[in-house]
Protein backbone atom coordinates (compact mmCIF):
# COMPACT_ATOMS: atom_id res chain seq x y z
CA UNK A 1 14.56 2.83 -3.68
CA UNK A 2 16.59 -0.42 -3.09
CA UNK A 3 13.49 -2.79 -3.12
CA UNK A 4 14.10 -5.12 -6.47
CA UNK A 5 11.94 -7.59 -7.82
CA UNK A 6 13.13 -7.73 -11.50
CA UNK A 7 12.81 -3.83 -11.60
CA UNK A 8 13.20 -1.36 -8.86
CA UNK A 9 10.00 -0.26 -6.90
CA UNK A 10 9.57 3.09 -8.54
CA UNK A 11 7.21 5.86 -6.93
CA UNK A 12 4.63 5.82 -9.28
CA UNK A 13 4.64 2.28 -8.40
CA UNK A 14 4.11 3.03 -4.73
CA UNK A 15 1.31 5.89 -5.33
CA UNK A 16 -0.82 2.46 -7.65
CA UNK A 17 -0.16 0.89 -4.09
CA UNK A 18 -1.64 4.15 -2.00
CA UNK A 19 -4.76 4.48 -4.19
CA UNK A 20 -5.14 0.72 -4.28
CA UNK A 21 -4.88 0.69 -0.07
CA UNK A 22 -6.98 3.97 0.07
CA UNK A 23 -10.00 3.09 -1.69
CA UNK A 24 -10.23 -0.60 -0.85
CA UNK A 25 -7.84 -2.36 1.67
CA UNK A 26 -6.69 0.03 4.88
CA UNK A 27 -10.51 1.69 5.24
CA UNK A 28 -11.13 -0.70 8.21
CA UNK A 29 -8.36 0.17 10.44
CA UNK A 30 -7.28 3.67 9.04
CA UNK A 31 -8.82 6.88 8.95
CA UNK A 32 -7.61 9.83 6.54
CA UNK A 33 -6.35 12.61 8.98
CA UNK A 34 -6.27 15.19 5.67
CA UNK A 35 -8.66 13.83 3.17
CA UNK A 36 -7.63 11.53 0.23
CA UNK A 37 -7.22 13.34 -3.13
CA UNK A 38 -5.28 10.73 -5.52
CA UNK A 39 -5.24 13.50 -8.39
CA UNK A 40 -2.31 15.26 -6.47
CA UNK A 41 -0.23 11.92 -7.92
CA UNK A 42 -1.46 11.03 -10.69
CA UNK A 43 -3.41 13.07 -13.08
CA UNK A 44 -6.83 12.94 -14.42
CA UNK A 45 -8.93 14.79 -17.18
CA UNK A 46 -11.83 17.41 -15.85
CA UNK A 47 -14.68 16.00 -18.39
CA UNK A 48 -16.87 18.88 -18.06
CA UNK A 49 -19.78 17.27 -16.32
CA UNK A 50 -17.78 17.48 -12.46
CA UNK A 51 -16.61 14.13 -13.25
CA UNK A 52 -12.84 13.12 -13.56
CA UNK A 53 -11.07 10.02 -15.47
CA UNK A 54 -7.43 9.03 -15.88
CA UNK A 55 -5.32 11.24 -18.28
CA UNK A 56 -3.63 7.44 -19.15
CA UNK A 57 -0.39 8.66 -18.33
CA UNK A 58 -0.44 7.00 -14.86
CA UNK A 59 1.45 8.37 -11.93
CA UNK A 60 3.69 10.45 -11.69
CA UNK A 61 6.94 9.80 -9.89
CA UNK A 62 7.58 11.62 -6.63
CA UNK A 63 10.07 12.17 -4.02
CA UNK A 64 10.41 8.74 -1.58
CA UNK A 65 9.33 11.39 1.24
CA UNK A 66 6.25 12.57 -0.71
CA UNK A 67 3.19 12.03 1.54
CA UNK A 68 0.38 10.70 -0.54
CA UNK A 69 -2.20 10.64 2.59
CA UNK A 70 -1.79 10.74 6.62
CA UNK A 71 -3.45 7.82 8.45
CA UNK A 72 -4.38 7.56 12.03
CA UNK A 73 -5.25 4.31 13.44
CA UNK A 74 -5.26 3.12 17.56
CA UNK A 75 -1.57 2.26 16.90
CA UNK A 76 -0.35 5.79 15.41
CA UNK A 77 -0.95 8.58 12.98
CA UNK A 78 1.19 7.78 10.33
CA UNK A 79 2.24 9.22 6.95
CA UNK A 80 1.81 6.99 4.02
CA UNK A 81 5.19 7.68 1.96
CA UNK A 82 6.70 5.83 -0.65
CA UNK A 83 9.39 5.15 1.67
CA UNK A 84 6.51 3.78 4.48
CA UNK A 85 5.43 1.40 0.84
CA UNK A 86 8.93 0.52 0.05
CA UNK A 87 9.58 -0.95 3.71
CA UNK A 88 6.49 -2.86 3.51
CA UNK A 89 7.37 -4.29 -0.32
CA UNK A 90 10.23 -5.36 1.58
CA UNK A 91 8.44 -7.20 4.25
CA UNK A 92 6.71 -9.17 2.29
CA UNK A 93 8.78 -10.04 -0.16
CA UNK A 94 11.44 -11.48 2.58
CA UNK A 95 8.42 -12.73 4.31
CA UNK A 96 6.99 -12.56 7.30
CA UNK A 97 7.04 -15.16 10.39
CA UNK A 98 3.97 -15.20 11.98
CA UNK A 99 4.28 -15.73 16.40
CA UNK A 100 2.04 -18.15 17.14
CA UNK A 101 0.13 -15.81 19.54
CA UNK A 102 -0.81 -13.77 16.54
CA UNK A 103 -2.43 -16.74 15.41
CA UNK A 104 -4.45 -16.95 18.66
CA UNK A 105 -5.12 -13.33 18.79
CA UNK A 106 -5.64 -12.92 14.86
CA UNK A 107 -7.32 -16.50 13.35
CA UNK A 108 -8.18 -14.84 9.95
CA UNK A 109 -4.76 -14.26 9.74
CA UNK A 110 -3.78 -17.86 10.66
CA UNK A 111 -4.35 -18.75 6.97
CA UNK A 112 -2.60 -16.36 5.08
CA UNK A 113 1.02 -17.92 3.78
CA UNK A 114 3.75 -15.88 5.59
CA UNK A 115 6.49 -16.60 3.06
CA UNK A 116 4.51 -15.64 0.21
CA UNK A 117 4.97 -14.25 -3.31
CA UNK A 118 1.56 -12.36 -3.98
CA UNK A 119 0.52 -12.57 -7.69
CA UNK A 120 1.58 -8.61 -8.14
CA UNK A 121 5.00 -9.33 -6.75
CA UNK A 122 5.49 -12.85 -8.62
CA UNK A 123 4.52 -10.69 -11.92
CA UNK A 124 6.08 -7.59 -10.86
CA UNK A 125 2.97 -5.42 -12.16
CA UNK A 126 2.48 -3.46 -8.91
CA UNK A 127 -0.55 -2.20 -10.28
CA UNK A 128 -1.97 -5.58 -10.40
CA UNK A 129 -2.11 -5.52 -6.93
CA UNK A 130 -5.39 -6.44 -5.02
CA UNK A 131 -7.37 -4.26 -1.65
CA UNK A 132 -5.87 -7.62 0.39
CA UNK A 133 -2.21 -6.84 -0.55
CA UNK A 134 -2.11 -3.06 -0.66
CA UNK A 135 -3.11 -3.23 2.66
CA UNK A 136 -0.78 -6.07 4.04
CA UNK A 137 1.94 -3.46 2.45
CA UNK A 138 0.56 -0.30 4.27
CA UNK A 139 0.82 -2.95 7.30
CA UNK A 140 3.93 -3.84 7.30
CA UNK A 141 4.97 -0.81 6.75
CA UNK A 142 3.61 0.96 9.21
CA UNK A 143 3.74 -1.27 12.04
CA UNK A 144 6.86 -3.65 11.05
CA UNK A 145 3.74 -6.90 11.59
CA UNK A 146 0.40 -7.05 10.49
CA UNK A 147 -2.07 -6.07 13.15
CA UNK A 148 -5.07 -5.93 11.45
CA UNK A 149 -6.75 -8.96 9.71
């Protein structure tokens, strides 16, 4: 990937910023075409009791074109890719002008900084990223702006 913050954006990077997006930031805009099933990324332990935990090994890495899950939303159906995360890492870490009829048409949004160095990027512990930023990421990505506030 060529996104660099003091490392490069790896894919087991990007699949901390799918799970993060999928269980907590995109759910009110996006809808899973396929399901969700994190475990095909990054493995877990079968306890026995039909519950599953993290093996601690993290993610693993994956191709950039891996799809991790398909999202539709009124814009598009689109395939959430490291590649899809990388463009939106991007994004935000050149930062993003906001029109001033997005701040009409999206108020909540009006208050977020646009130039902006979120905590997980200013540490560069991707996994330290919160619902809010995993799914400004998925955003941008997506869509090139943020739509959704």
């Amino acid at each position: 990937m060529k996104v660099k913050v003091e490392r490069d954006l790896s894919t087991a990077d990007c699949g901390d910023i799918a799970i993060t997006a999928a269980e907590g930031g995109i759910n009110y805009w996006a809808r899973f075409v396929d399901g969700y099933d994190y475990r095909r990324w990054s493995p877990v332990t079968y306890s026995g009791d039909g519950s599953y935990s993290p093996d601690g090994q993290g993610n693993t890495e994956v191709p950039e074109d891996f799809v991790f899950y398909t999202i539709w939303s009124p814009e598009g159906t689109f395939e959430v890719t490291p590649e899809l995360i990388a463009r939106g890492v991007q994004l935000v870490l050149t930062g993003i002008p906001m029109p001033e009829e997005d701040k009409v048409a999206h108020p909540a949004l009006a208050n977020v900084r646009w130039n902006f160095e979120p905590r997980a990027f200013a540490d560069d512990d991707f996994a330290a990223m919160d619902a809010d930023e995993a799914d400004w990421v998925i955003q941008l990505g997506a869509f090139g702006k943020l739509v959704y506030g």
